[in-house]
Protein backbone atom coordinates (compact mmCIF):
# COMPACT_ATOMS: atom_id res chain seq x y z
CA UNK A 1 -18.78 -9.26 12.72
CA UNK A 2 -17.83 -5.75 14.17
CA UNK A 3 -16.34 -2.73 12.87
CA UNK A 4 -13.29 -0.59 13.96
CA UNK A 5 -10.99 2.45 12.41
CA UNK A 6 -7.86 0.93 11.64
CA UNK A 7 -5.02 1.76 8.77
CA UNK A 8 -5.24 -0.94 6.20
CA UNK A 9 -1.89 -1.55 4.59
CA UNK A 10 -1.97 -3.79 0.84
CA UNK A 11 2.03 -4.71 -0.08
CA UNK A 12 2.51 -5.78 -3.28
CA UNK A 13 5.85 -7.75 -5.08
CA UNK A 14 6.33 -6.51 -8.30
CA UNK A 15 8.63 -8.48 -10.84
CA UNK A 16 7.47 -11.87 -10.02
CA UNK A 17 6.03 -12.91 -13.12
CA UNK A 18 8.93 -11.60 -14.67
CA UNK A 19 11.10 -13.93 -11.64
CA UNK A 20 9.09 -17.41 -12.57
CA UNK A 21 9.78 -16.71 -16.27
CA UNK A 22 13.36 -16.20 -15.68
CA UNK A 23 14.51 -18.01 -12.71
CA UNK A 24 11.38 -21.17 -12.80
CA UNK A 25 9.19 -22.10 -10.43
CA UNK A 26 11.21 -23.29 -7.22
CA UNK A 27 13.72 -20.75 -7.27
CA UNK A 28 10.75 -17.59 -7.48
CA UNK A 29 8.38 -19.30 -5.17
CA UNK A 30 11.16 -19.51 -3.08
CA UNK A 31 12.32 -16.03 -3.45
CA UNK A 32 8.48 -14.54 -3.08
CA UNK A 33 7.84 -16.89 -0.36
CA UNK A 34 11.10 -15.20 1.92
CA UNK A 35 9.56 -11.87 1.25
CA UNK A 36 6.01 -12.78 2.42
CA UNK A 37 7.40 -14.11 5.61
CA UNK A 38 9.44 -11.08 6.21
CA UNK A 39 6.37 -8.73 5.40
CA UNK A 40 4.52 -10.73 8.27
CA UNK A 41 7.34 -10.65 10.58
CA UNK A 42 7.88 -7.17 9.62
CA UNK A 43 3.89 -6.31 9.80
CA UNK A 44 3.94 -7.99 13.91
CA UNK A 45 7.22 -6.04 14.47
CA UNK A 46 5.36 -2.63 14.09
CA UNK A 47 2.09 -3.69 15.72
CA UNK A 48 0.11 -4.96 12.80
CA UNK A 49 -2.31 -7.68 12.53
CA UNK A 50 -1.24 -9.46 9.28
CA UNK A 51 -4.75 -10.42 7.45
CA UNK A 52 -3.86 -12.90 5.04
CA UNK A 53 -1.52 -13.03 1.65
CA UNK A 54 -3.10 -13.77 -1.77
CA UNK A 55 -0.61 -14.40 -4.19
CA UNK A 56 2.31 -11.98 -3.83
CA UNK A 57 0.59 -9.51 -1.96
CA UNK A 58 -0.44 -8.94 1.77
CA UNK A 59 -3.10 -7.29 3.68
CA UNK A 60 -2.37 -5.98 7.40
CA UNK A 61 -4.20 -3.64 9.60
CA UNK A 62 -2.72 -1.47 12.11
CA UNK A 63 -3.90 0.60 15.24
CA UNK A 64 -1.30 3.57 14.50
CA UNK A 65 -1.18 5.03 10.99
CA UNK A 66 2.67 5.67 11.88
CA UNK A 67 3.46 2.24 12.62
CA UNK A 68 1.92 1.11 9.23
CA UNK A 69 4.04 4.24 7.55
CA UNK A 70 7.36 2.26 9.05
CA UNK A 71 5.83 -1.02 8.69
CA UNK A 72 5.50 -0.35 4.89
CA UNK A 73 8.64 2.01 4.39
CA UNK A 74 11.07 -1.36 5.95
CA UNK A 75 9.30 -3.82 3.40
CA UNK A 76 9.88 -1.66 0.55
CA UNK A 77 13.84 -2.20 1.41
CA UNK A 78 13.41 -6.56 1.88
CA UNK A 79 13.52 -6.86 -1.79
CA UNK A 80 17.09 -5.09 -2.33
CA UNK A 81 19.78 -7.35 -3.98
CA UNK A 82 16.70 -9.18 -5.60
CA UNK A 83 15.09 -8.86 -8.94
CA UNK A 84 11.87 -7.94 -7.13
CA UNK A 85 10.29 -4.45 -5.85
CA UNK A 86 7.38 -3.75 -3.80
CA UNK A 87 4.67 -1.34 -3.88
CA UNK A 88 1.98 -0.59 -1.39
CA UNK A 89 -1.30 1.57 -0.42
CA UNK A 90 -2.79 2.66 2.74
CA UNK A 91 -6.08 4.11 4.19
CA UNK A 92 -6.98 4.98 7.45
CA UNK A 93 -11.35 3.75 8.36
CA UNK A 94 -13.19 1.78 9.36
CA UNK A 95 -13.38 -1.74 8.59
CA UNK A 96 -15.67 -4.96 9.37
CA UNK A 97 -13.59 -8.04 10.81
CA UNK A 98 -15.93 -11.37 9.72
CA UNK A 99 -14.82 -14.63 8.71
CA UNK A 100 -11.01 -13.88 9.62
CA UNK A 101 -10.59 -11.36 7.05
CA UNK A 102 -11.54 -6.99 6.91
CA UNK A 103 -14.13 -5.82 4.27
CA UNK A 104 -15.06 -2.53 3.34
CA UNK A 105 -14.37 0.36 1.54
CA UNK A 106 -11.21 1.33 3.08
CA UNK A 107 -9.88 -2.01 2.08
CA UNK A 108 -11.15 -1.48 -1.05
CA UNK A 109 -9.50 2.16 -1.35
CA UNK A 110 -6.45 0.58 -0.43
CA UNK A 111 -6.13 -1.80 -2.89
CA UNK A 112 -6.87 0.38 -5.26
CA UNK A 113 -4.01 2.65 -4.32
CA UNK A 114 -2.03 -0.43 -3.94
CA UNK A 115 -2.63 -0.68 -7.93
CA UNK A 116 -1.86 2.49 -8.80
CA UNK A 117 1.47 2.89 -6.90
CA UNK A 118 4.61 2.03 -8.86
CA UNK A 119 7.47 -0.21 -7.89
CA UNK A 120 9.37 1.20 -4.62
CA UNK A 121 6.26 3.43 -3.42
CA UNK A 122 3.51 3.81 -1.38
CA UNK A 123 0.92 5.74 -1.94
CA UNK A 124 -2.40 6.29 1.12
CA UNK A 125 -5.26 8.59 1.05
CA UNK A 126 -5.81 11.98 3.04
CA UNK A 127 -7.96 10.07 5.71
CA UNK A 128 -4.43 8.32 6.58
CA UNK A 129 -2.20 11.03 5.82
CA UNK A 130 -4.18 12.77 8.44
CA UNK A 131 -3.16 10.24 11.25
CA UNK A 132 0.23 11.05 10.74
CA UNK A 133 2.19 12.97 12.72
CA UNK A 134 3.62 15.98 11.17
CA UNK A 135 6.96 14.72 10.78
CA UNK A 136 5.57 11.63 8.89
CA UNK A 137 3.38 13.55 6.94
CA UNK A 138 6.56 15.89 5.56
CA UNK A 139 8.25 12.90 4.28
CA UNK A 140 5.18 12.51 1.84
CA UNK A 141 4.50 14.12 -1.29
CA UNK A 142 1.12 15.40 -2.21
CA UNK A 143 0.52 14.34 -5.65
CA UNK A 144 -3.13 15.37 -6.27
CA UNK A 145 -6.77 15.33 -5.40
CA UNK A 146 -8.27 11.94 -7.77
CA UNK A 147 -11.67 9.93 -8.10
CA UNK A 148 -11.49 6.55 -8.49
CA UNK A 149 -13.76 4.39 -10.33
CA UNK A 150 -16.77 3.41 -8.63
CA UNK A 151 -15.97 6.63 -6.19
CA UNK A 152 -18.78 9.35 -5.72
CA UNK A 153 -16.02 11.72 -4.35
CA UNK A 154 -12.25 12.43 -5.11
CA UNK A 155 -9.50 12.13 -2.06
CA UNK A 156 -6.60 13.49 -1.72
CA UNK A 157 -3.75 11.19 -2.89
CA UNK A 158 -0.20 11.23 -0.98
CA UNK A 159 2.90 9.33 -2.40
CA UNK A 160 6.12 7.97 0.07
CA UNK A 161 8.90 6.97 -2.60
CA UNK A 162 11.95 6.68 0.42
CA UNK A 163 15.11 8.63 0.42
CA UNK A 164 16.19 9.98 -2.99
CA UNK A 165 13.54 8.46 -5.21
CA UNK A 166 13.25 10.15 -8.56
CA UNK A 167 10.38 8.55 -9.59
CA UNK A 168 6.33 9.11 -8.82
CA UNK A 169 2.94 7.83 -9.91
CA UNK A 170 1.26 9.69 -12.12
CA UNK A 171 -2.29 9.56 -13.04
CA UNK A 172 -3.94 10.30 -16.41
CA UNK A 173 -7.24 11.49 -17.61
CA UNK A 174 -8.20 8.12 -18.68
CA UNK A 175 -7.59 6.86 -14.81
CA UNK A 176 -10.38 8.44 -13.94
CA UNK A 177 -14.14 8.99 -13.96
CA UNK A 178 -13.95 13.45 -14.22
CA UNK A 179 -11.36 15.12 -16.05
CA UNK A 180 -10.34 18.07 -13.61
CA UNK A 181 -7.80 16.38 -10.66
CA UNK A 182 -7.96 19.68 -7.70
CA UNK A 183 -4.85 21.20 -6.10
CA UNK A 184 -4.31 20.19 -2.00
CA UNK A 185 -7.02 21.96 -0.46
């Protein structure tokens, strides 16, 4: 077991429950199953170490916050012409590598944003927004400072939605453990 700083990447296909209902089972996991293999391919592409899939999601880890930023931004567009969407978080810490798989809270932050992100965007923390250069970080919209539950503290929460996205995540009161989300610091 030893730990590193890495960005932590957690891709999600939305619309698949939705796909076995309508299409049945061969013709969805077939479907989901192409996309997986393009996120890995996709993930090794841009320098990432693809973790493991559970489902229809997948968990990668990346040196370079920017490569994760392109890795994610090129998966979100594998799912056009399909009935299916993806939607994805990111953090940038450290993490513990044991038993072929990363723990820790970082992974655990990311999945979390991973949840609250909406179909075609990504959402990452400040912590990875601040590996970005500034270029990259001008392509993402601040959305607000938010607590999670379990969290002690709040983070700054960043959205990526591509080009000409009308659409954002929003949070609500009842998202969260304190009542008064902050301005960007």
């Amino acid at each position: 077991m030893f730990g590193t700083e890495v960005a932590v990447l957690v891709a999600d296909i939305s619309g698949s429950t939705a796909l076995y209902e309508a299409e049945g089972n061969e013709v969805a996991f077939n479907l989901i199953s192409d996309c997986l293999d393009k996120m890995r391919a996709i993930t090794e592409v841009h320098n990432g170490v693809f973790i493991h899939s559970k489902g229809d999601d997948v968990l990668c880890t990346f040196e370079v916050a920017q490569d994760a930023f392109d890795a994610a931004a090129e998966m979100m567009l594998i799912t056009d012409g399909t009935p299916l969407s993806l939607h994805s978080g990111m953090d940038y810490g450290e993490v513990l590598w044991a038993r072929g798989d990363v723990f820790g809270d970082c992974v655990n932050t990311t999945a979390r944003l991973a949840g609250y992100a909406i179909s075609g965007e990504f959402l990452c923390s400040h912590a990875f927004h601040a590996q970005l250069n500034p270029e990259y970080q001008a392509k993402m919209r601040f959305l607000e400072k938010w607590r999670f539950k379990g969290k002690a503290e709040g983070d700054r929460i960043y959205a990526y939605a591509g080009e000409g996205a009308d659409h954002a995540t929003q949070f609500s009161a009842a998202d969260q453990s304190w009542n008064e989300p902050q301005e960007e610091a």
